[in-house]
Protein backbone atom coordinates (compact mmCIF):
# COMPACT_ATOMS: atom_id res chain seq x y z
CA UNK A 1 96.21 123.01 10.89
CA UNK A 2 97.65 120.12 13.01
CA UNK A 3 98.64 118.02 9.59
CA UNK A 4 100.93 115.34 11.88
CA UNK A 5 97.63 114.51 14.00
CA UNK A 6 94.65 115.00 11.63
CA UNK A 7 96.76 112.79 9.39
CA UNK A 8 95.89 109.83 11.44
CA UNK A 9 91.97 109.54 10.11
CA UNK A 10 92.90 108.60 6.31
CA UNK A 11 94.00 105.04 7.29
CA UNK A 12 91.67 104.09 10.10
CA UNK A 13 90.02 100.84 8.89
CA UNK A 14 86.27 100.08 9.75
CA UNK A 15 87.43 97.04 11.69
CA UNK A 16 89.80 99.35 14.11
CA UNK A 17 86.67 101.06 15.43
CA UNK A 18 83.85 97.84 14.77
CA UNK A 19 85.75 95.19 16.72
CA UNK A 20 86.41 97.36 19.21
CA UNK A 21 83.33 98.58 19.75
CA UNK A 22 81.35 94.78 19.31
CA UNK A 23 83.97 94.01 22.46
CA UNK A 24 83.02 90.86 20.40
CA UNK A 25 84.92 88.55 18.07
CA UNK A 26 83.02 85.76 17.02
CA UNK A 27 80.77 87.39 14.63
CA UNK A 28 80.85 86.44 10.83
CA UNK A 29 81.31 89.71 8.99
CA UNK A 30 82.30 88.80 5.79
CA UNK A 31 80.67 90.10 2.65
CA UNK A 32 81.53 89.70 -1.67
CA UNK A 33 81.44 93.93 -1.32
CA UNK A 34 84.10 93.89 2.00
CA UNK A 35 87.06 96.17 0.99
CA UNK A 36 90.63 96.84 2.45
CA UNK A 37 88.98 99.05 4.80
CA UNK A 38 87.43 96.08 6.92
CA UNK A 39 90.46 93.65 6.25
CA UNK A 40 92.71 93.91 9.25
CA UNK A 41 92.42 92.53 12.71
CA UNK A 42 92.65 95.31 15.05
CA UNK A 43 90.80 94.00 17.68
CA UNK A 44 93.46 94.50 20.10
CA UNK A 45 91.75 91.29 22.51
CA UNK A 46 89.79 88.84 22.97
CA UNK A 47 86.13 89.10 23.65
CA UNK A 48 85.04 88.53 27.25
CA UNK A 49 89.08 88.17 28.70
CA UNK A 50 89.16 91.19 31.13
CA UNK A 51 92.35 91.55 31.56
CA UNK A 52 92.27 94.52 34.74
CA UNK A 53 94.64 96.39 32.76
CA UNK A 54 98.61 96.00 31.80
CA UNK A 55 101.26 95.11 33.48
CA UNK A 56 102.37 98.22 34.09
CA UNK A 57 99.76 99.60 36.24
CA UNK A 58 101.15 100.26 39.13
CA UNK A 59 99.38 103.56 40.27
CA UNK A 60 96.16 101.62 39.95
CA UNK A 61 97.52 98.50 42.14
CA UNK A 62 98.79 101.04 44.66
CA UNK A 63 95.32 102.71 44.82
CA UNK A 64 93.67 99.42 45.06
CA UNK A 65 95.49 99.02 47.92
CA UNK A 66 94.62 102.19 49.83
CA UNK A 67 97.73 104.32 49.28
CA UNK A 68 95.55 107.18 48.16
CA UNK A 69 92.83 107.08 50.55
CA UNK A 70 91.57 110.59 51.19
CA UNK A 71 93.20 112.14 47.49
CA UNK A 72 90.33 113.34 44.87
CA UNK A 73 90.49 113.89 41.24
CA UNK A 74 87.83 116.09 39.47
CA UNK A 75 86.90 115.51 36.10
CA UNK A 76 84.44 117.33 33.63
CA UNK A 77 82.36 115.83 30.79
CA UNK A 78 79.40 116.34 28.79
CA UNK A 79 77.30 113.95 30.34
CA UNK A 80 74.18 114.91 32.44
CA UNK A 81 71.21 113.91 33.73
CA UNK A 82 70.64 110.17 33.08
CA UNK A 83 74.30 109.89 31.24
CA UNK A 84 75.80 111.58 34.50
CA UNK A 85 74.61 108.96 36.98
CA UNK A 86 75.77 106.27 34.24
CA UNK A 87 79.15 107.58 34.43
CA UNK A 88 79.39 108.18 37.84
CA UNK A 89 77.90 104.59 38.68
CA UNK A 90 80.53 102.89 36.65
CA UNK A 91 83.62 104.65 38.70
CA UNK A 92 81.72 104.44 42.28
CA UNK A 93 83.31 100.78 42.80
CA UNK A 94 86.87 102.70 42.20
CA UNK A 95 86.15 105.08 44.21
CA UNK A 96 85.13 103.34 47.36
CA UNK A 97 87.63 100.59 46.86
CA UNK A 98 90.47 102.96 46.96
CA UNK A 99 89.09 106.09 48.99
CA UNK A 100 89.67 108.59 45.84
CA UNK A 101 86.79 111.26 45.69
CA UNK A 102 85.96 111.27 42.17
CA UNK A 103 84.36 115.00 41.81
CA UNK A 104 82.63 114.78 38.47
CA UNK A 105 80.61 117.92 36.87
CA UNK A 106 78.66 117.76 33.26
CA UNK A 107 78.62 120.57 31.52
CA UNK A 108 76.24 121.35 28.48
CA UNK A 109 79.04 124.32 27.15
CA UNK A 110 82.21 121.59 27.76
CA UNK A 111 83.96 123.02 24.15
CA UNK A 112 83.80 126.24 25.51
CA UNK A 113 84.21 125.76 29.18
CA UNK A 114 87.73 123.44 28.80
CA UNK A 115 89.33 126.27 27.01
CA UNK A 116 88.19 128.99 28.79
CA UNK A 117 89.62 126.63 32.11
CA UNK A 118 92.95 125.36 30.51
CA UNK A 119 93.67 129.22 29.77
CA UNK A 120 92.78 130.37 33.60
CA UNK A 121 95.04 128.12 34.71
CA UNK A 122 91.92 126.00 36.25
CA UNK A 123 92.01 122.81 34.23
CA UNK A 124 90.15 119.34 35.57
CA UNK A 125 92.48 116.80 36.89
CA UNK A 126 90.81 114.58 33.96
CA UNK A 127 88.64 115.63 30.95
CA UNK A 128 86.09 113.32 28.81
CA UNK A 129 86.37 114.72 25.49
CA UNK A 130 84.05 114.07 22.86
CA UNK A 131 86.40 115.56 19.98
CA UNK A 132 89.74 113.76 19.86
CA UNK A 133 90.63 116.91 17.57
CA UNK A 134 89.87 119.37 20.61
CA UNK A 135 91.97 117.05 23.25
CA UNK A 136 94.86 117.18 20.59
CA UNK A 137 94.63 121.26 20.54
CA UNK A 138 95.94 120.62 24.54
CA UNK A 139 99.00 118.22 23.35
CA UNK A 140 99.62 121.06 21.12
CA UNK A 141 99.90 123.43 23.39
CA UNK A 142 101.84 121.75 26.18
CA UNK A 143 98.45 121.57 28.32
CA UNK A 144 97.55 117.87 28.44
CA UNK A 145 99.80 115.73 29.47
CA UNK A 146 101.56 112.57 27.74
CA UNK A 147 99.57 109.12 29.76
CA UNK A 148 102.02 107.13 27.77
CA UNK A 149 104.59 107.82 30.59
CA UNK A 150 101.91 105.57 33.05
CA UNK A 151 99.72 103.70 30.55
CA UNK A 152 101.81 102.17 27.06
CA UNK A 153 100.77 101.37 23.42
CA UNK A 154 101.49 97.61 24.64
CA UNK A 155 98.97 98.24 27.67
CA UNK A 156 96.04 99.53 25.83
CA UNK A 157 96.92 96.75 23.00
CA UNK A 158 95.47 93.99 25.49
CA UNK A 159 91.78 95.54 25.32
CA UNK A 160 91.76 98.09 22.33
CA UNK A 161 92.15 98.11 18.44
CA UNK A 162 94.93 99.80 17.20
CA UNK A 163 92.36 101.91 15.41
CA UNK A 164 91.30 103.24 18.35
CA UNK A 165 95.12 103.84 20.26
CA UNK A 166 96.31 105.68 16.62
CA UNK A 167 93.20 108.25 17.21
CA UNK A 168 94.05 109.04 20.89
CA UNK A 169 97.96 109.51 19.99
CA UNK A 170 99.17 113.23 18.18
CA UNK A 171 102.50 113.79 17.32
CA UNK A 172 103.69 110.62 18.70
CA UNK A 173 101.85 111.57 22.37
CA UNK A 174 99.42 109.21 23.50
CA UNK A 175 97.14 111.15 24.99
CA UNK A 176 94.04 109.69 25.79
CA UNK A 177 91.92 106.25 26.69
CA UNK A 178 88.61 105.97 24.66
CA UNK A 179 85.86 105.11 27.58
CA UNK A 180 82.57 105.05 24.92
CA UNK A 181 81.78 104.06 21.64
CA UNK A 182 78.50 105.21 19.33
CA UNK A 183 76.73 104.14 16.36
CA UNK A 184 75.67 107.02 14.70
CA UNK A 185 74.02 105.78 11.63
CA UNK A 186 70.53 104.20 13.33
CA UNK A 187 66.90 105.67 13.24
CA UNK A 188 64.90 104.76 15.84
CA UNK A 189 61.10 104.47 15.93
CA UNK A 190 58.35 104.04 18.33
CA UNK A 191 57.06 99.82 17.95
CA UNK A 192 53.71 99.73 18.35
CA UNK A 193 52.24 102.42 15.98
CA UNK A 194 54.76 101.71 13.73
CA UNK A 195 52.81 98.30 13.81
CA UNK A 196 49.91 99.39 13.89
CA UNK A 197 50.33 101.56 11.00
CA UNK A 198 51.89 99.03 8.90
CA UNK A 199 54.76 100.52 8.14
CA UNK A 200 57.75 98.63 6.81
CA UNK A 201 61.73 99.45 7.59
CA UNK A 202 63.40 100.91 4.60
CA UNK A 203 65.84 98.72 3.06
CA UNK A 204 66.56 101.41 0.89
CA UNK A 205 66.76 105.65 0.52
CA UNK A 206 64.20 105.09 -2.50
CA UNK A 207 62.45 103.13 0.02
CA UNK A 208 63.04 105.68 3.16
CA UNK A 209 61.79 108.69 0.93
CA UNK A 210 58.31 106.56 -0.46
CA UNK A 211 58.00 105.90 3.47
CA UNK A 212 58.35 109.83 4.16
CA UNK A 213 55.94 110.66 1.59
CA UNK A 214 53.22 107.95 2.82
CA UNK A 215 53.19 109.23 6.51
CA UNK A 216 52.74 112.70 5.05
CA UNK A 217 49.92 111.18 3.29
CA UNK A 218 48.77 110.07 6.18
CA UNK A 219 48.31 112.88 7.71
CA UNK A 220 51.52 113.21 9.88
CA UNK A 221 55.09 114.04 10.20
CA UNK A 222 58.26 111.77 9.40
CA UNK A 223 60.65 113.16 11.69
CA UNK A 224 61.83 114.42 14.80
CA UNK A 225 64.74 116.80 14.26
CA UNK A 226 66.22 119.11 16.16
CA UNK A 227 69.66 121.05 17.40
CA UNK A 228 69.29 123.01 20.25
CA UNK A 229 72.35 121.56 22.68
CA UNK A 230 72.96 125.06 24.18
CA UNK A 231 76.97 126.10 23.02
CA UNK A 232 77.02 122.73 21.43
CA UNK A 233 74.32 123.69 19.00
CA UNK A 234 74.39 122.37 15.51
CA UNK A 235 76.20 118.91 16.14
CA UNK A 236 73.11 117.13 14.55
CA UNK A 237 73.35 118.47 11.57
CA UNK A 238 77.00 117.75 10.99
CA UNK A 239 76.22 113.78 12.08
CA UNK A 240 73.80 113.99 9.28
CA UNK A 241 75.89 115.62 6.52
CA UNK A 242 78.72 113.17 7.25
CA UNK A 243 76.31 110.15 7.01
CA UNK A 244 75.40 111.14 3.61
CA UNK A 245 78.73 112.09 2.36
CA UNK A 246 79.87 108.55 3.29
CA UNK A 247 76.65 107.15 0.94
CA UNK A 248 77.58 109.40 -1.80
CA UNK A 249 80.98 109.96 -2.60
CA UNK A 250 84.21 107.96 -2.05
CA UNK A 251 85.40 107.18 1.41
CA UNK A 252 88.50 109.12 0.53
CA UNK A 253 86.87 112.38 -0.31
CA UNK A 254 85.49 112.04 3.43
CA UNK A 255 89.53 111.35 4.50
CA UNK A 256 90.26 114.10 2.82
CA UNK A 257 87.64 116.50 3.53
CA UNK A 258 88.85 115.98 7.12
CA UNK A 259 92.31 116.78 6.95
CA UNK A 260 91.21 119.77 4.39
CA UNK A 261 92.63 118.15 1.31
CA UNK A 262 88.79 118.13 0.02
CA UNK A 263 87.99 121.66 0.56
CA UNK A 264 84.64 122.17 2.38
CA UNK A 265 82.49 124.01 -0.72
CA UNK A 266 83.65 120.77 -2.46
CA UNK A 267 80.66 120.14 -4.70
CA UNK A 268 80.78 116.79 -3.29
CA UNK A 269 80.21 118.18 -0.09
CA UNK A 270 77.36 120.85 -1.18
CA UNK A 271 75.57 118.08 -2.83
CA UNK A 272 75.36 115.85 0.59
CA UNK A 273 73.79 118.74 2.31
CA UNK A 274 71.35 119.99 -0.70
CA UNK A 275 70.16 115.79 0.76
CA UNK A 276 70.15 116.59 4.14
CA UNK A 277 68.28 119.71 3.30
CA UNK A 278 65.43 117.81 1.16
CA UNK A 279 64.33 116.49 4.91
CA UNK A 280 65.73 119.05 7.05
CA UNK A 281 64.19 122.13 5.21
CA UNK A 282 60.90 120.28 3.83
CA UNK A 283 58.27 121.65 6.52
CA UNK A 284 56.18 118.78 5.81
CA UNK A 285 58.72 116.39 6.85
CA UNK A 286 60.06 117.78 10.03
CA UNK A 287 57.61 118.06 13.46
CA UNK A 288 58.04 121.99 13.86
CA UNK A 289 59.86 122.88 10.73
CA UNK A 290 62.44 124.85 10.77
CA UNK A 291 61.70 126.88 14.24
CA UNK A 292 61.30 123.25 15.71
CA UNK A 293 64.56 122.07 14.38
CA UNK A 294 66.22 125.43 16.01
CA UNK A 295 64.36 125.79 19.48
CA UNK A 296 63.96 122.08 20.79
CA UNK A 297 66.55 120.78 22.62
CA UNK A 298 67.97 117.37 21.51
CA UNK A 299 66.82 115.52 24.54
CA UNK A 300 63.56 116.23 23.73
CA UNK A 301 63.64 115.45 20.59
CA UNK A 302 62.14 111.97 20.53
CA UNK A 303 59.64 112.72 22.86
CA UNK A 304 57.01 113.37 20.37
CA UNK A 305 57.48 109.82 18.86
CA UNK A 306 55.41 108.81 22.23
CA UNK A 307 52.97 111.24 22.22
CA UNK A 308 49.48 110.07 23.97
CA UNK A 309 47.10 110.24 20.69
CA UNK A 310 49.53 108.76 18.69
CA UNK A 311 52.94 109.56 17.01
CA UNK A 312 53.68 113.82 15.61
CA UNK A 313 55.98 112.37 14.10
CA UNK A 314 58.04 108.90 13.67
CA UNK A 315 61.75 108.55 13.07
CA UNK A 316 64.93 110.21 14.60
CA UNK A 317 68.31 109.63 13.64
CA UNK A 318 70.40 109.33 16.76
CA UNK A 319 73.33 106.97 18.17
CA UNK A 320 71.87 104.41 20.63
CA UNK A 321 72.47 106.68 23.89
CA UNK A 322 69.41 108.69 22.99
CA UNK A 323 67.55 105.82 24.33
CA UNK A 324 68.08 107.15 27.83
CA UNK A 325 66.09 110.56 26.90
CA UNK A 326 63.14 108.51 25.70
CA UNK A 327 59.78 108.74 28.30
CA UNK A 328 60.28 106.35 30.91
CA UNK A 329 57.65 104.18 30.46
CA UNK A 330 59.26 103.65 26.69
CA UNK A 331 62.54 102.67 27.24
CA UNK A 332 62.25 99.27 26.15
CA UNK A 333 64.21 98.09 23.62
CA UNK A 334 62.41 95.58 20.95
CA UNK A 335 58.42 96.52 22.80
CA UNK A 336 58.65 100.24 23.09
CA UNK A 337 61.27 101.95 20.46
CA UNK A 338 63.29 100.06 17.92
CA UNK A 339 66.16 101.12 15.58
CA UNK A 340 67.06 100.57 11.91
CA UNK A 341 70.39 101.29 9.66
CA UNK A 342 70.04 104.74 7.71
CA UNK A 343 69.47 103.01 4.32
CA UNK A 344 72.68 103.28 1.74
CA UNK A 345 72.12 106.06 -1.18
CA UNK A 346 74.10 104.83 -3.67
CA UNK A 347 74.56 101.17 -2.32
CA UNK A 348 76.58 99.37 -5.69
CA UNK A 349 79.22 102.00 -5.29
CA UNK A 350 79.89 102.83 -1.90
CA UNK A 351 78.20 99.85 -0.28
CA UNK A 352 76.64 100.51 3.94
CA UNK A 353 79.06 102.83 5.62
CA UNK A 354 78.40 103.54 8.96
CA UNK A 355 79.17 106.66 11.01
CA UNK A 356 80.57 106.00 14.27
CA UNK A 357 82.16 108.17 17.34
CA UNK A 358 83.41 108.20 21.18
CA UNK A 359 84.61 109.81 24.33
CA UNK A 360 87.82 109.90 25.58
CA UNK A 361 89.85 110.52 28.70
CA UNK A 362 92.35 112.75 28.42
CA UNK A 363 94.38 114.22 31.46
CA UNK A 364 96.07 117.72 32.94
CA UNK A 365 97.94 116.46 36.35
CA UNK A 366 100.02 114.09 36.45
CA UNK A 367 99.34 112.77 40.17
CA UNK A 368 99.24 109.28 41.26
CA UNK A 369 95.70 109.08 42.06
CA UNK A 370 95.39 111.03 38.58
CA UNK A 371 97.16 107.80 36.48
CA UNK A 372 95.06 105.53 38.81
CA UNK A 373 91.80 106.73 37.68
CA UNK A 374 93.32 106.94 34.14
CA UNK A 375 94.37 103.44 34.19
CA UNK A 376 91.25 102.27 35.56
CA UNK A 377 89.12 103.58 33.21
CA UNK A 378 90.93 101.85 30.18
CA UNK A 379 90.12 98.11 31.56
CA UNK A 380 86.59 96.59 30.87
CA UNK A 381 85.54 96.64 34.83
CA UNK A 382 85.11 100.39 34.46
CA UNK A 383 82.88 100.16 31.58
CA UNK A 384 80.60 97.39 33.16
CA UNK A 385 78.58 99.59 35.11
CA UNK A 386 77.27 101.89 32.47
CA UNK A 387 76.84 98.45 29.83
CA UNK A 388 74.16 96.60 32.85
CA UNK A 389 72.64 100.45 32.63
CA UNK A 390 72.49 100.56 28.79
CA UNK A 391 72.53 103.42 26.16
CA UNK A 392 76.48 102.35 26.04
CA UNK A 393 79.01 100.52 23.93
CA UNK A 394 82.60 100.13 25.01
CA UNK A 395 85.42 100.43 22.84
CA UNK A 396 87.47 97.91 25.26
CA UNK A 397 87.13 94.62 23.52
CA UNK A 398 87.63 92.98 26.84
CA UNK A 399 84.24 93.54 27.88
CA UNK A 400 81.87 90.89 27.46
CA UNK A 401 79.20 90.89 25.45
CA UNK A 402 76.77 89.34 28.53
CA UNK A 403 77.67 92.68 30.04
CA UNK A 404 75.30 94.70 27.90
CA UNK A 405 71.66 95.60 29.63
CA UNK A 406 69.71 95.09 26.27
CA UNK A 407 69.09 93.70 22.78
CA UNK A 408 69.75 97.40 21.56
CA UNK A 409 73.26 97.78 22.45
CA UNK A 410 74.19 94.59 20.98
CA UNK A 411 71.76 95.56 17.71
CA UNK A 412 74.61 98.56 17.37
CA UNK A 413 77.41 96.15 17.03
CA UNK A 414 75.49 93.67 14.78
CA UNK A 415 75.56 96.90 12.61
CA UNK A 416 78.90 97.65 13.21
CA UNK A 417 79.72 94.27 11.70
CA UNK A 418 77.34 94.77 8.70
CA UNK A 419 79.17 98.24 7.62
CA UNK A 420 81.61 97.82 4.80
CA UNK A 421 82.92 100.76 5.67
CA UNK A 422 82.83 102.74 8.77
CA UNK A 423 84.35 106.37 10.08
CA UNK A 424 84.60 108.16 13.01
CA UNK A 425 82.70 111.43 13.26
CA UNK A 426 84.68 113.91 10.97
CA UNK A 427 83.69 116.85 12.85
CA UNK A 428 85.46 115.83 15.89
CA UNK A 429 88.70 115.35 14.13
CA UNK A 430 88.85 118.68 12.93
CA UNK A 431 90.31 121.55 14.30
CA UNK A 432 88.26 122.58 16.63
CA UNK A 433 87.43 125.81 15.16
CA UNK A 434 85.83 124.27 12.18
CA UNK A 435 84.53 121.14 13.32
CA UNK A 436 83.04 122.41 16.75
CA UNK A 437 82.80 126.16 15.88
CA UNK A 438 82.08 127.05 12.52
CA UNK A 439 80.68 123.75 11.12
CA UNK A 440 78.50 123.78 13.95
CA UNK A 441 77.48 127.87 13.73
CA UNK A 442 77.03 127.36 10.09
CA UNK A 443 74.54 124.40 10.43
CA UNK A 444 72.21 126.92 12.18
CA UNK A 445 72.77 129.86 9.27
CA UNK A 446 71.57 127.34 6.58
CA UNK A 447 68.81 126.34 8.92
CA UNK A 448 67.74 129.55 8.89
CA UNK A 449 68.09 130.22 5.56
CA UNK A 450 71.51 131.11 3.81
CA UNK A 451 72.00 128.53 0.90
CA UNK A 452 74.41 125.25 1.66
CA UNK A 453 77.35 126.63 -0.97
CA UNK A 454 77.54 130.08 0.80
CA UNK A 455 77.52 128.17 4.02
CA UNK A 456 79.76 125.91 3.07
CA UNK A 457 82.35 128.49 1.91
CA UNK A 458 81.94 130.11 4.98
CA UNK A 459 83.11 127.22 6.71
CA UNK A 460 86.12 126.89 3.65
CA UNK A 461 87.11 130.55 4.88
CA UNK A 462 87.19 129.75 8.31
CA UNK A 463 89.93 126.74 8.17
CA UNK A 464 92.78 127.83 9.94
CA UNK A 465 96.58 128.26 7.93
C-alpha cells in the first residue's frame, strides 16, 4: 500500500474541497454543529479574479503566441457522448488560438485501458483521471511525470484550495491539476409529478424511508438504480456505501477505512451496506430489481423518471453531471428535474456530510505543447466552456460564479456550503486494486447475492501488503 500518498485523505478539511468547488467566497456557511473539519480557509483565491494562470507559465505564453503551431497532444478520459463535446468545447479556444491539435478519445474501460497503455509503452500525452489513487500508481512507478517542474504549489495556490493541491501531490510529486468537481450526495427527481403527486422532500432518512414506502403504496417504484458502466461496473454502489458510512459512523473511521487502518469487514462498514442493501436489494423499491440494477447502464438510468404515462419510478442518487443523460426535452433545471441532499441518518452525531469527487489531469511527456495544455487547463478560462454548458463544477475558485449555465450547478455548491463535513470519494483514493477492482467486482457479487460480510472480507483479503 502507498502509506506516504493515501496518507494525505485523513486531514483534508470539508472547506479544502467546498470553497473550491463553490469557486465562490461570499457565502455564509457557518453553523452551532461546524467542526474543525470546515474551519480553515483553503480557498486558495478569490471568487470571480481569473487570474490566466501563474507567473510561471511560460510554455502556455509561448503557445499563445504560436510557437507550437502544428504540435498535437492526445489525451484520454472517461468522458463521452454529451460529457465529450463538453470537454472538448472548453479546450477548442486553446486549441485554435495556439494551433495545438488536441486529439481527445473517451473511453468507457479508461482503468483498464491506461494500464494496459502505460505498460505497452503507448501512454496519452495527458490523462483525465477520475481516481487520484490510480494517477498516483504512475508516480509510483516512474510513469507520470512530476508537472511541478512547469506548474508550482505557489501557481496552483492563486486558483485552488490547498485541499485540493495536497490530493494531486504523492510522495512530495505534484502530479496533477484537478479540472472537475462533483457533488455526490444529491437525489434528483422529475418536478412535475413529483407535484402532482404531492410529494414532499425528505428532510430526514425517517422521512426518506416513509416517502419510499408511500410511493410503493401508491402503486410504483422509488428508485432508479443501476451499475452497468461496462469495466467500470459497480462504482454506484461504492458512492452509496460511502454516503452512508459518512451518516453513520465517525468521519475518522471513513479516514481510516481509506488508508486501511479500518479494515474493510469493519462492522462499521458491514452495517452501512446491510443500509444500502434495505433499498438496493428490496425489489419493491428498485425499478427492475436486482436484474435492473445489474443490466441497465447508468446513463439510462434516469430515463424512467420521464417516462410518458407517468414516473416507474422517482428518485436517483447521482452527482449533478447526470443531468446531461436526462431526455432532452427534460433537462431543465428547477421545471423539469430537481435535486435534494441525501437526508443525514444519524444527524445529532455526525451532522450533513457530503460526498464529493473530481477529475484530474495528470501527464506522461514532458513536451512544451504538453505543459501548455497542462497549464491551461488549471486557470478558470479552461473551465468556462463546460460551466455556460452545465452538468459541471470547477474546482478553480477563480471561476465566477456568473459562469455557471443553471440554478443546478450553483444548488451543488449551496450544498457544499451546508455540509459540516465533506470527503472525497474513498474509492478513488484507494489502491486501485481495491477501490476500482475489487470494491467495484464485489458490489456486483452482493448484488447478486453473496451476503455484505463475506463480500466485504473479500474485499479485506484483497488489500495489497
Amino acid at each position: 500500500m502507498r502509506k506516504s500518498t493515501l496518507a494525505l485523505v485523513a486531514p483534508l478539511t470539508a472547506v479544502a474541497l467546498l470553497a473550491a468547488a463553490c469557486g465562490s467566497d461570499d457565502s455564509d456557511s457557518s453553523s452551532d454543529d461546524t467542526t474543525a473539519d470546515t474551519s480553515a480557509d483553503t480557498t486558495g483565491g478569490d471568487s470571480g479574479e481569473a487570474s490566466g494562470g501563474g507567473n510561471g507559465y511560460a510554455e502556455l505564453e509561448a503557445a499563445q503566441a504560436g510557437e507550437y503551431d502544428g504540435t498535437s497532444v492526445s489525451v484520454i478520459g472517461v468522458w463521452t457522448d454529451n460529457e465529450e463535446e463538453n470537454f472538448t468545447g472548453s479546450l477548442a479556444s486553446f486549441s485554435e488560438e495556439t494551433g495545438i491539435d488536441i486529439a481527445y478519445e473517451g473511453v468507457s474501460d479508461f482503468a483498464t485501458l491506461i494500464n494496459v497503455r502505460v505498460e505497452a509503452g503507448d501512454a496519452p500525452d495527458i490523462a483525465m483521471f477520475p481516481q487520484p489513487g490510480l494517477l498516483g500508481s504512475f508516480v509510483e512507478s516512474g510513469d507520470a511525470i512530476d508537472i511541478g517542474e512547469f506548474i508550482t504549489p505557489e501557481d496552483l495556490a492563486e486558483n485552488y484550495g490547498e485541499g485540493w493541491i495536497d490530493l494531486a501531490t504523492f510522495d512530495d510529486t505534484l502530479a496533477g491539476v484537478f479540472f472537475r468537481a462533483s457533488t455526490k450526495s444529491i437525489v434528483w427527481y422529475p418536478v412535475k409529478a413529483w407535484e402532482e403527486a404531492g410529494y414532499e422532500i425528505p428532510e430526514t432518512w425517517e422521512e426518506l424511508t416513509a416517502l419510499q414506502d408511500q410511493i410503493v403504496a401508491d402503486g410504483s417504484t422509488p428508485w432508479c438504480i443501476s451499475i452497468e458502466d461496462g469495466d467500470n461496473t459497480g462504482w454506484v454502489g461504492t458512492d452509496w456505501v460511502e454516503d452512508v458510512l459518512l451518516r453513520t459512523a465517525p468521519v475518522e473511521v471513513y479516514d481510516q477505512w481509506i488508508t486501511h487502518e479500518v479494515a474493510f469487514d469493519d462492522p462499521e462498514v458491514v452495517e452501512a451496506l446491510d443500509i444500502v442493501g434495505d433499498i438496493w436489494l428490496n425489489e419493491d423499491y428498485v425499478f427492475g430489481g436486482t436484474t435492473g440494477i445489474l443490466s441497465t447502464w447508468i446513463g439510462d438510468t434516469p430515463t424512467p423518471m420521464f417516462a410518458e404515462g407517468g414516473p416507474d419510478c422517482w428518485m436517483h442518487r447521482q452527482a449533478g453531471w447526470i443531468i446531461d443523460f436526462f431526455p432532452e426535452d427534460q433537462q431543465e433545471f428547477g421545471v423539469d428535474a430537481a435535486y435534494f441532499y441525501l437526508p443525514s441518518i444519524e444527524e445529532a452525531d455526525y451532522g450533513k456530510p457530503v460526498l464529493g469527487a473530481g477529475d484530474l489531469a495528470g501527464a506522461f511527456d514532458d513536451r512544451p505543447e504538453v505543459r501548455a495544455l497542462m497549464q491551461y487547463m488549471s486557470t478558470p478560462e479552461a473551465a468556462e466552456g463546460w460551466a455556460a454548458a452545465g452538468g459541471f463544477i470547477s474546482p478553480n475558485s477563480g471561476l465566477s460564479s456568473d459562469a455557471y449555465a443553471n440554478e443546478g450547478d450553483a444548488a451543488q455548491a449551496e450544498i457544499l456550503v451546508n455540509a459540516t463535513t465533506l470527503r472525497f470519494d474513498a474509492s478513488d483514493l484507494m489502491p486501485p486494486e481495491v477501490g476500482a477492482g475489487s470494491f467495484w467486482a464485489g458490489i456486483v457479487d452482493w448484488v447478486e447475492g453473496q451476503s455484505a460480510a463475506d463480500m466485504l472480507a473479500a474485499v479485506e483479503a484483497s488489500w495489497p501488503s
